[in-house]
Protein backbone atom coordinates (compact mmCIF):
# COMPACT_ATOMS: atom_id res chain seq x y z
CA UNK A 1 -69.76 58.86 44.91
CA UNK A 2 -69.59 61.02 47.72
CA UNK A 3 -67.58 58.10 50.08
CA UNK A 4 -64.58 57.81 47.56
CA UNK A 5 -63.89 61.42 48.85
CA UNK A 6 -62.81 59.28 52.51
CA UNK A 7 -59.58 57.73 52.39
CA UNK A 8 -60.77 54.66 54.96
CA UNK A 9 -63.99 53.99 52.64
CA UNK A 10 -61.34 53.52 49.79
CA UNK A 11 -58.51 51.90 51.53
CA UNK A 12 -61.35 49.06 52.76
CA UNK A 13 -62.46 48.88 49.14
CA UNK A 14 -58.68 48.52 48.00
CA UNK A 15 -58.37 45.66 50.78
CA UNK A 16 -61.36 43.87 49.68
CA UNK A 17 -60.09 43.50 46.09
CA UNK A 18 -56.83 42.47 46.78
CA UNK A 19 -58.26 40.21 49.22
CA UNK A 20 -60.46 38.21 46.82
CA UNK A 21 -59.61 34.77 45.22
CA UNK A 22 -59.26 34.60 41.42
CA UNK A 23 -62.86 33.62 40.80
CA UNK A 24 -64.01 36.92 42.81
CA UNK A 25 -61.46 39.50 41.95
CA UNK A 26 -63.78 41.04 38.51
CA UNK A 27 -67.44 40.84 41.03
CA UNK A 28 -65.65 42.72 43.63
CA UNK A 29 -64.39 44.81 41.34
CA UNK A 30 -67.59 45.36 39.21
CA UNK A 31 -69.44 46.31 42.90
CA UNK A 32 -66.64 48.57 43.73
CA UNK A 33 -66.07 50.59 40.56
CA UNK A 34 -70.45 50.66 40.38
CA UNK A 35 -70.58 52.86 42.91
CA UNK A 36 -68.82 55.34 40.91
CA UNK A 37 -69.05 54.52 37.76
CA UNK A 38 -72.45 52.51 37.16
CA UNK A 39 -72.54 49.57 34.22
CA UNK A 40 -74.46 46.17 33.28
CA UNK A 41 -71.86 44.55 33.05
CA UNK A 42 -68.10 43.73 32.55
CA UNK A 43 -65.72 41.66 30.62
CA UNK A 44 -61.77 40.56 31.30
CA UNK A 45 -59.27 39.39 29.72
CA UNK A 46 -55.91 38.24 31.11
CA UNK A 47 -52.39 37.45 29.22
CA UNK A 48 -51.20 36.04 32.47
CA UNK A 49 -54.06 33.12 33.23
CA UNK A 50 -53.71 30.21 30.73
CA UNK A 51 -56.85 28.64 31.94
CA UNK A 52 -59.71 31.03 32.21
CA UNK A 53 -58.50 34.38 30.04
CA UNK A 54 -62.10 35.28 29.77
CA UNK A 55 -63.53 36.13 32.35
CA UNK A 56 -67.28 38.03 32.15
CA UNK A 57 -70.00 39.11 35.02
CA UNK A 58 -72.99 41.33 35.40
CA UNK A 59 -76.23 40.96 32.64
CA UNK A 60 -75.93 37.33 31.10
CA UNK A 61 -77.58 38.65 27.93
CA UNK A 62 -74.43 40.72 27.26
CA UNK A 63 -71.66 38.51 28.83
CA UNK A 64 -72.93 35.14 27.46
CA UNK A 65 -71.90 35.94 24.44
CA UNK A 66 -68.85 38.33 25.16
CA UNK A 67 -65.73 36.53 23.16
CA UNK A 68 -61.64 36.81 22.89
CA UNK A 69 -61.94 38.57 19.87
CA UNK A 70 -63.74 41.07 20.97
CA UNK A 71 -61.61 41.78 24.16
CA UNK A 72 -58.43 41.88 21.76
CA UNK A 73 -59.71 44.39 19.52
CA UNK A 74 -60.54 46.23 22.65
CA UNK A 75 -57.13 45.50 24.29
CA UNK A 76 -55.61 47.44 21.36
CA UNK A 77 -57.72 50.63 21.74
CA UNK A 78 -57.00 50.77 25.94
CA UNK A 79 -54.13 52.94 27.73
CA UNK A 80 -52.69 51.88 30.63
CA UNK A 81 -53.81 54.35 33.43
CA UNK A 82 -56.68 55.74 31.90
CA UNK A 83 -60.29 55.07 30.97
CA UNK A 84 -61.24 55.18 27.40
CA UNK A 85 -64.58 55.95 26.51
CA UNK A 86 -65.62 54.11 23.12
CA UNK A 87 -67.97 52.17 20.81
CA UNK A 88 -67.14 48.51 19.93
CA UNK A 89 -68.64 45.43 19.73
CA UNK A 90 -69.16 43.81 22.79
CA UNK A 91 -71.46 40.18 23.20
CA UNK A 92 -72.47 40.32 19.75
CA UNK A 93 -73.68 44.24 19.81
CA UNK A 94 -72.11 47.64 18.84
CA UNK A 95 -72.06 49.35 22.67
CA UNK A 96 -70.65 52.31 24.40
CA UNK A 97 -67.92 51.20 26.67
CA UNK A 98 -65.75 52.03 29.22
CA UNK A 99 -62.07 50.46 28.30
CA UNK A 100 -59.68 50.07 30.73
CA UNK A 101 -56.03 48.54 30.52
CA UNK A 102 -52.67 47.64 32.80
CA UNK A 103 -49.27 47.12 31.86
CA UNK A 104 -48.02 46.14 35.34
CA UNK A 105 -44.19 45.56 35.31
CA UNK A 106 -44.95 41.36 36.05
CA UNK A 107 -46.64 40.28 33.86
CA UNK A 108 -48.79 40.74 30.76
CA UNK A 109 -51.50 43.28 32.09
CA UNK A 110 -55.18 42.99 31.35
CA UNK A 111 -58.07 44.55 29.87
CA UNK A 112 -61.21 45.31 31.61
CA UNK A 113 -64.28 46.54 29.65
CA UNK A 114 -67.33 47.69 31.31
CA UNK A 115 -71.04 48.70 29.59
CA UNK A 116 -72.15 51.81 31.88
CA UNK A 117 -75.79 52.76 32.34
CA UNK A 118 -75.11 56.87 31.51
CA UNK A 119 -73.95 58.30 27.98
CA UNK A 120 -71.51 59.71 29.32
CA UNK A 121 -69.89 59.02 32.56
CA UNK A 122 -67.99 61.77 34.60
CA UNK A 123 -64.36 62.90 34.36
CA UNK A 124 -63.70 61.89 37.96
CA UNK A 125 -65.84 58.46 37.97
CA UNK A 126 -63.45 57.47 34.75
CA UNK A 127 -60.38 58.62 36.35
CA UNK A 128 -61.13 56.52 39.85
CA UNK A 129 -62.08 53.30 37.78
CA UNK A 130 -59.11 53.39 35.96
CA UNK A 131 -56.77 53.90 39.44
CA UNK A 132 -58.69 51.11 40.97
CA UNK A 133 -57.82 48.69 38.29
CA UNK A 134 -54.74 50.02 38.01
CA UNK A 135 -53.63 48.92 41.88
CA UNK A 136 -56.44 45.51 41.24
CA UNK A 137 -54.63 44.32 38.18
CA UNK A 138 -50.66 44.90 39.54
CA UNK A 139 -51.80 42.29 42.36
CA UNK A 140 -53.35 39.80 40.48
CA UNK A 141 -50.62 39.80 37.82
CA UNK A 142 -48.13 38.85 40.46
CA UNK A 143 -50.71 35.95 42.18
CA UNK A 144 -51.24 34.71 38.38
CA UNK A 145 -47.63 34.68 37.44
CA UNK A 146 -46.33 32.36 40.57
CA UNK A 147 -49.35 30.33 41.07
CA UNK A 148 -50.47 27.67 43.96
CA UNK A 149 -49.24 24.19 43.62
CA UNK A 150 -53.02 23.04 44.02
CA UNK A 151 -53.93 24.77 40.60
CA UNK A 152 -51.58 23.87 38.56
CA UNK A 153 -52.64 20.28 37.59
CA UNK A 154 -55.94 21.78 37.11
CA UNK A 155 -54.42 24.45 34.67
CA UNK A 156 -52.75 21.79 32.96
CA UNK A 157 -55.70 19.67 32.15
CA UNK A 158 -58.16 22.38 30.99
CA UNK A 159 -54.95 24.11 28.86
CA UNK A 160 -54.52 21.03 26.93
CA UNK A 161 -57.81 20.23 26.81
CA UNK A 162 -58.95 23.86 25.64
CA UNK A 163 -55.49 23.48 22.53
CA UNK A 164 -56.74 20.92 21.86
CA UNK A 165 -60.51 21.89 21.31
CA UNK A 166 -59.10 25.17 19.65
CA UNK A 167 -56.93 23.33 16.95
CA UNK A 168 -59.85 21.15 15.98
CA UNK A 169 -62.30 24.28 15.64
CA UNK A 170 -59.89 26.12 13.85
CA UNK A 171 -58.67 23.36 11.18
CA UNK A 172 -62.59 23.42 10.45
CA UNK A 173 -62.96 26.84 10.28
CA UNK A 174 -59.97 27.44 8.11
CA UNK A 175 -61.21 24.91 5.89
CA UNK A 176 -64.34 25.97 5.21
CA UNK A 177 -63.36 29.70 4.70
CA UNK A 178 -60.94 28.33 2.19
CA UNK A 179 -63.84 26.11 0.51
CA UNK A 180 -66.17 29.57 0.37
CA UNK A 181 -62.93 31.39 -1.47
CA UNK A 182 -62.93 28.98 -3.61
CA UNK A 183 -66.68 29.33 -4.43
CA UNK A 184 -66.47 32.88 -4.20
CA UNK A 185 -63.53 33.19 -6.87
CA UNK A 186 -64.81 31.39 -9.73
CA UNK A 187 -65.37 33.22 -13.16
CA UNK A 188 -68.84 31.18 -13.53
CA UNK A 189 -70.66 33.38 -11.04
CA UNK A 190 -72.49 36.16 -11.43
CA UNK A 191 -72.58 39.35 -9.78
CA UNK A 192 -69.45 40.70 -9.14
CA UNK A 193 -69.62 43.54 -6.49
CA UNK A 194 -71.58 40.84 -4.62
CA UNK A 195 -69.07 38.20 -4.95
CA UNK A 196 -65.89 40.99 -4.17
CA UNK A 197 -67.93 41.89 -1.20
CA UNK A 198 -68.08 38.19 0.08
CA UNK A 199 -64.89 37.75 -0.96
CA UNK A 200 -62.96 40.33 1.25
CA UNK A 201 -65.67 39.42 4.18
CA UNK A 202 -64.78 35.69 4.27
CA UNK A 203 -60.69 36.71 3.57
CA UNK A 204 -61.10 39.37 6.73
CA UNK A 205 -62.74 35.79 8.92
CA UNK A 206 -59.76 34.24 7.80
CA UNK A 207 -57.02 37.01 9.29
CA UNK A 208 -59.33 37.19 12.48
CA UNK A 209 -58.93 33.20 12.63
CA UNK A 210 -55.64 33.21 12.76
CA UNK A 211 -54.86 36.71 15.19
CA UNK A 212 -57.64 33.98 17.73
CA UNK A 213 -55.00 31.11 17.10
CA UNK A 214 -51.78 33.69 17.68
CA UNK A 215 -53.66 34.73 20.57
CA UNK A 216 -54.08 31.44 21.88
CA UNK A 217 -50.19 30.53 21.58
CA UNK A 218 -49.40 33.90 23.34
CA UNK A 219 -52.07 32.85 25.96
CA UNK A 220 -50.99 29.47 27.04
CA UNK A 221 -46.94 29.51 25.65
CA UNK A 222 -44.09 31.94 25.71
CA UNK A 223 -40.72 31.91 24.40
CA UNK A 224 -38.26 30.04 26.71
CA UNK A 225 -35.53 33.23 26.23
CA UNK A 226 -38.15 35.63 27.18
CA UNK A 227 -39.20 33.78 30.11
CA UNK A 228 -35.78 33.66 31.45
CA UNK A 229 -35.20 37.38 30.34
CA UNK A 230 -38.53 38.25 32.78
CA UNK A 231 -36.53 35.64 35.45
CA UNK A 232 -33.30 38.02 35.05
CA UNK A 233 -36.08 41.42 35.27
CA UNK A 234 -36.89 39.89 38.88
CA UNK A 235 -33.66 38.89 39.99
CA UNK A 236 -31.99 42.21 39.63
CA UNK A 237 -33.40 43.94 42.51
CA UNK A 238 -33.68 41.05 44.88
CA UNK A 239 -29.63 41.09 44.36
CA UNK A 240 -28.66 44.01 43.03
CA UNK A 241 -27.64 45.19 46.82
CA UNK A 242 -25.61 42.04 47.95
CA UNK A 243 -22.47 40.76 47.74
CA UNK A 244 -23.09 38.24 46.11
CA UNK A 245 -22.64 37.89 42.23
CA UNK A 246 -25.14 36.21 40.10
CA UNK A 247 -24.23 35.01 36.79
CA UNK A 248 -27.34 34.47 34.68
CA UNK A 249 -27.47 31.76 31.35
CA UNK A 250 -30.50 31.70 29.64
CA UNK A 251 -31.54 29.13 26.90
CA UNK A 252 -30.50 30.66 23.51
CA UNK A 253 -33.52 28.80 22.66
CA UNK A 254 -36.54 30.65 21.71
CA UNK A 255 -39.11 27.06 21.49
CA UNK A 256 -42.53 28.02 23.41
CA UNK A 257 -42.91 26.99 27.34
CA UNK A 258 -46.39 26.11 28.49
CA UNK A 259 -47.00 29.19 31.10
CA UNK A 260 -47.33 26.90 33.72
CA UNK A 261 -43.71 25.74 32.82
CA UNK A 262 -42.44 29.45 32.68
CA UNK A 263 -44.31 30.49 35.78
CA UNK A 264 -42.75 27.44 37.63
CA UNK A 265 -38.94 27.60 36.13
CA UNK A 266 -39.28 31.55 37.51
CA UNK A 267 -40.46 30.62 41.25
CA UNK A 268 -37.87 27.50 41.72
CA UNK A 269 -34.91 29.56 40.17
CA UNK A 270 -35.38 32.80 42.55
CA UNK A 271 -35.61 30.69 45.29
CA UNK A 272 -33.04 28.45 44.78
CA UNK A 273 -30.68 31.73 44.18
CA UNK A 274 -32.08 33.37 47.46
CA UNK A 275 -31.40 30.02 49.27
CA UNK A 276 -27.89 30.32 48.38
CA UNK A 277 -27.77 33.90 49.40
CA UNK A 278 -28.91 32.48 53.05
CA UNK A 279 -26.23 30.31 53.17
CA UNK A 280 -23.52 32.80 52.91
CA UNK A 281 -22.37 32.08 48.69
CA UNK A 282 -20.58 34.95 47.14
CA UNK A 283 -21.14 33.41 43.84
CA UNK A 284 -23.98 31.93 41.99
CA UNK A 285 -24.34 30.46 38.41
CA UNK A 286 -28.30 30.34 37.31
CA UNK A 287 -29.10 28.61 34.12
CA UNK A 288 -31.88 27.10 31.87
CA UNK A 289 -31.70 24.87 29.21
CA UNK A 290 -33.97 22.71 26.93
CA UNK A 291 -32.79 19.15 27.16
CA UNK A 292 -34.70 15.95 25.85
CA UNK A 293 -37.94 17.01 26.11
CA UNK A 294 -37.54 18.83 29.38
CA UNK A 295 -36.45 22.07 30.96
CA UNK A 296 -33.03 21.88 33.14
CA UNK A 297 -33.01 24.40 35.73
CA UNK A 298 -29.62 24.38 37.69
CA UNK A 299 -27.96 26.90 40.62
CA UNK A 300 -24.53 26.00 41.59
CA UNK A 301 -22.96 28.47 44.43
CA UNK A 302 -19.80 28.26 46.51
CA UNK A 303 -21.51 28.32 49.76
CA UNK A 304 -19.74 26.48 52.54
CA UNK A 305 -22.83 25.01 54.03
CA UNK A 306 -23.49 22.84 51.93
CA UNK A 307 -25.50 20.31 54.43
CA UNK A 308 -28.13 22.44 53.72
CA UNK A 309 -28.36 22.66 50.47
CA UNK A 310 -31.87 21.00 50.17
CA UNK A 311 -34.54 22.55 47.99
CA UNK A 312 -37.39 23.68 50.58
CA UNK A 313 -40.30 21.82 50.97
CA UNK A 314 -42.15 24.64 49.30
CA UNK A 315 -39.87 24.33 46.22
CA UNK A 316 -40.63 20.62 46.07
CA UNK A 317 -44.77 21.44 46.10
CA UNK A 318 -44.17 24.06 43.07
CA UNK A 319 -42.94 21.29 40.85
CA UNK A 320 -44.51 17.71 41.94
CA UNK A 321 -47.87 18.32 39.79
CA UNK A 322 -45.61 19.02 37.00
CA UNK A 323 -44.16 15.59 37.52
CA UNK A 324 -40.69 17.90 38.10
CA UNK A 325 -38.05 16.52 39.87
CA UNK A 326 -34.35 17.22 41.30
CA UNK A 327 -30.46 16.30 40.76
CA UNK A 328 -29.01 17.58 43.90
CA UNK A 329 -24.49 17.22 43.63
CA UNK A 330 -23.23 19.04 47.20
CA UNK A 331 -19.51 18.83 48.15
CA UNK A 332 -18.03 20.05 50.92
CA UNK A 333 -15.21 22.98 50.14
CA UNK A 334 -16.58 23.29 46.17
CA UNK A 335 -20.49 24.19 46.92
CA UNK A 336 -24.00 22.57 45.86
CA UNK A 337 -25.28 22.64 42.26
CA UNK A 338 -29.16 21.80 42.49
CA UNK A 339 -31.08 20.83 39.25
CA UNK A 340 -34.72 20.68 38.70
CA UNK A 341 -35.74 18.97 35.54
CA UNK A 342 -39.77 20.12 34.61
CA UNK A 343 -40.80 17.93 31.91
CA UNK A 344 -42.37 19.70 29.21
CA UNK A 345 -44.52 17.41 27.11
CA UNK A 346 -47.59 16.15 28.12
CA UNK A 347 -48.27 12.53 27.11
CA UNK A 348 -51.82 12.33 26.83
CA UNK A 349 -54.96 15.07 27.74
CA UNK A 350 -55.98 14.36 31.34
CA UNK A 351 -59.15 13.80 32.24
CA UNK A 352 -61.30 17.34 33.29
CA UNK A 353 -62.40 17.36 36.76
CA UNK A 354 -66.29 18.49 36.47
CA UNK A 355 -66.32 20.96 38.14
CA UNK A 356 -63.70 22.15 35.63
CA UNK A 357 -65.96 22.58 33.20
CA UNK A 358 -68.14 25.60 34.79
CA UNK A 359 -66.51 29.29 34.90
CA UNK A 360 -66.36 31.34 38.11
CA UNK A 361 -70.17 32.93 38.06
CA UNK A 362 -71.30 29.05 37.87
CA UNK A 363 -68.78 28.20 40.26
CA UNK A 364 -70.05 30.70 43.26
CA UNK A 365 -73.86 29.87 42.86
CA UNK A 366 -72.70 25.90 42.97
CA UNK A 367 -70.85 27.19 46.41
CA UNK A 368 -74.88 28.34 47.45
CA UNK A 369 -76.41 25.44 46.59
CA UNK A 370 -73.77 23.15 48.76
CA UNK A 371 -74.47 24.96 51.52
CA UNK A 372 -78.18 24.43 51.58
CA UNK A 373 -78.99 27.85 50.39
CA UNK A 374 -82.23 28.52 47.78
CA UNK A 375 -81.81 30.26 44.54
CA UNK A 376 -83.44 33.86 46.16
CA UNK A 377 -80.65 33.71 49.10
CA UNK A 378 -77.84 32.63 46.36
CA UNK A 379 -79.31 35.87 44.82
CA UNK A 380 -79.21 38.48 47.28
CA UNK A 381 -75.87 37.28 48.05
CA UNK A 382 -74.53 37.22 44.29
CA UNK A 383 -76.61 40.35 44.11
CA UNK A 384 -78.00 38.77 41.04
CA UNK A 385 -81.93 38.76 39.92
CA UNK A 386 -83.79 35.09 40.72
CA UNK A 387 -84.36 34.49 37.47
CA UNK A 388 -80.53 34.40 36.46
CA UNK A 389 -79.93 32.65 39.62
CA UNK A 390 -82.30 29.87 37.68
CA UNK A 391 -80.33 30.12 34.75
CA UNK A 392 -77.27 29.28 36.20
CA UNK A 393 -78.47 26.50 37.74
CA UNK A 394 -79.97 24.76 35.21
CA UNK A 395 -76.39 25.39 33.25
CA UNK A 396 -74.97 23.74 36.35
CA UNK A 397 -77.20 20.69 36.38
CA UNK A 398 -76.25 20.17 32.48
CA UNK A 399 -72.89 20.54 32.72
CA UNK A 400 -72.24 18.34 35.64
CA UNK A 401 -74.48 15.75 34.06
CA UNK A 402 -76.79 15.64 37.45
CA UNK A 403 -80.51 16.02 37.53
CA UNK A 404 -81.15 17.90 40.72
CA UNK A 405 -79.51 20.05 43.15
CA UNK A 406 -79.08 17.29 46.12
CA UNK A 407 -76.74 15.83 43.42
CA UNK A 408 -74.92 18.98 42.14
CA UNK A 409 -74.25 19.49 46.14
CA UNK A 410 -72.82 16.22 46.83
CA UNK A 411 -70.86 16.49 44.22
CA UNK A 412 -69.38 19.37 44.88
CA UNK A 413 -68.56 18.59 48.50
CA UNK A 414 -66.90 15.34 47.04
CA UNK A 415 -64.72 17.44 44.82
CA UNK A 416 -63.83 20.10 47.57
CA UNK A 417 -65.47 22.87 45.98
CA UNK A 418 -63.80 25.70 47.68
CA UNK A 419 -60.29 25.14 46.70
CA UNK A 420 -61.06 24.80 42.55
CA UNK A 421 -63.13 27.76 42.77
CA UNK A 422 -59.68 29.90 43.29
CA UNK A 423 -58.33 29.34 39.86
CA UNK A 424 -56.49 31.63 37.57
């Protein structure tokens, strides 16, 4: 505790974090935020990551079973800024908890929950957990919200893959609640304070079934007029300054855009508009619109230079594993209107990479084992115990459908590791 009081110990702690890849950003926070305010473990959930919104570390007997539900009830109780100190349930068990939240202007913020080791933590541990997340989470909303080109396929097969999953677990949920109200209803039982009390539990599963599927949609969609109205949030300052005069048309259309889509439409519109702001336009027209099945981005400007009205190479990366492409109309004297069309159906679910199907705790002890390392080194390095170290592993060997670890590491070096371990 006493080294938070030196501004280099927390500035390097700071730089860590915001250093870290997706898959490390909660275990470096976890190790930072121990040292102040101890715990067993800790539990995330994202708005902004359509892939992996869950994301858990510290004592598997607590975050094996940690679920969305649970975060989302949480979520509700948090303030951005501070650290609430409650008692929810939390993997399966009523706990105490620490319950931190963001609200970061990009973004939908996150919510952090952590199980400390004292009754009562300390004014000033809960007051430097919750500024450290506060600066952690305001970075990683802006790395999830304009992600890498080399994630986004991935994103796009596990999202459809995981909606798809979730519609066919719900449809059998729903239907078997309704088949118990059914049951539960009829005059020809007995026992009625027993059968009102199973009644309102199995009506309550029913509301929580459908706040996980709203949940869901708000995870991996969002309007297409909100989207754009975030776009127009962005623009503003990155223009507000200049000369130049930005007209903005959004959709009108409110129909759900995968996030992917959204995140996308957002990067390839700023840059096109800052791209005409290099090339000496006074005006620009920005619009979206959803036409036949796909999203129509188009900036027209009245640049003169219009030989150079290319989209970037960079551009071009953002929207090739979307199967995006571009209308590109330049003339001389009248100015460039650039188009990028981003379809937005998916034809069929793509096929899940395997190493897809382990989360980010599997992921980094998978890293070990490729590089030759035993399951006490992976340990001291994971600062895990041995014995969850095994754990892992064996989850790893099952899920990757190999029987030892000579095959789990060739298959990871075959699948370049390193790169699908930074996901969102």
């Amino acid at each position: 505790m006493d080294e938070w009081s030196d501004p280099l110990y927390v500035l390097s702690q700071v730089e860590r974090m915001l250093a870290a890849t997706r898959a490390e950003l909660l275990p470096r926070f976890s190790a930072a935020a121990k040292a102040v305010l101890p715990h067993r473990a800790a539990a995330m959930e994202t708005g902004d990551c359509s892939r992996i919104p869950v994301k858990v570390h510290g004592d598997p007997a607590i975050t094996g079973a940690v679920t969305s539900a649970e975060l989302q009830r949480l979520a509700a109780l948090g303030v951005p800024g501070q650290a609430v100190v409650t008692e929810e349930r939390l993997g399966g068990k009523r706990r105490k908890l620490v319950v931190l939240t963001s609200a970061p202007v990009i973004g939908k913020g996150a919510t952090i929950a952590l199980v400390p080791t004292e009754d009562a933590p300390a004014d000033s541990a809960l007051e430097i957990a919750a500024k450290l997340w506060g600066i952690v989470s305001v970075s990683a909303a802006q790395r999830a919200t304009d992600p890498e080109p080399e994630i986004i396929a991935s994103n796009l097969a596990a999202a459809t893959a995981r909606a798809q999953t979730i519609t066919d677990l719900g449809q059998t949920h729903a239907t078997t609640l309704a088949s118990l109200l059914a049951v539960l209803r009829s005059r020809q039982l007995g026992d009625a304070a027993a059968r009102q009390s199973a009644t309102d539990l199995a009506a309550a599963a029913l509301v929580e079934l459908r706040s996980i599927a709203d949940r869901d949609q708000e995870l991996s969609a969002e309007p297409a007029s909100a989207a754009f109205d975030t776009l127009a949030a962005q623009l503003d300052p990155l223009v507000r300054h200049d000369d130049m005069t930005v007209d903005l048309a959004g959709p009108g259309d409110d129909r759900p855009l995968p996030q992917d889509i959204a995140h996308t439409a957002r990067t390839v519109t700023r840059g096109l508009v800052l791209a005409a702001l290099e090339r000496g336009s006074s005006r620009v027209r920005a619009s979206w619109a959803i036409d036949g099945g796909g999203l129509r981005i188009t900036v027209r400007d009245d640049g003169p230079d219009v030989a150079r009205a290319v989209p970037s190479a960079g551009l071009t990366e953002r929207i090739t594993p979307l199967d995006g492409r571009w209308e590109v109309d330049a003339v001389p004297g009248w100015g460039a209107t650039i188009t990028a069309i981003l379809p937005l159906g998916v034809p069929e679910t793509p096929e899940l990479r395997p190493l897809d199907r382990l989360n980010s705790r599997e992921l980094e002890v998978l890293a070990g084992i490729a590089r030759g390392k035993r399951n006490r080194q992976i340990a001291e390095e994971l600062q895990l115990t041995e014995h969850t170290v095994k754990f892992h592993v064996r989850k790893i060997l099952g899920k990757l459908e190999v029987t030892s670890r000579g095959e789990a590491a060739v298959l990871a070096r075959e699948l370049r590791l390193a790169p699908v371990g930074q996901v969102s």
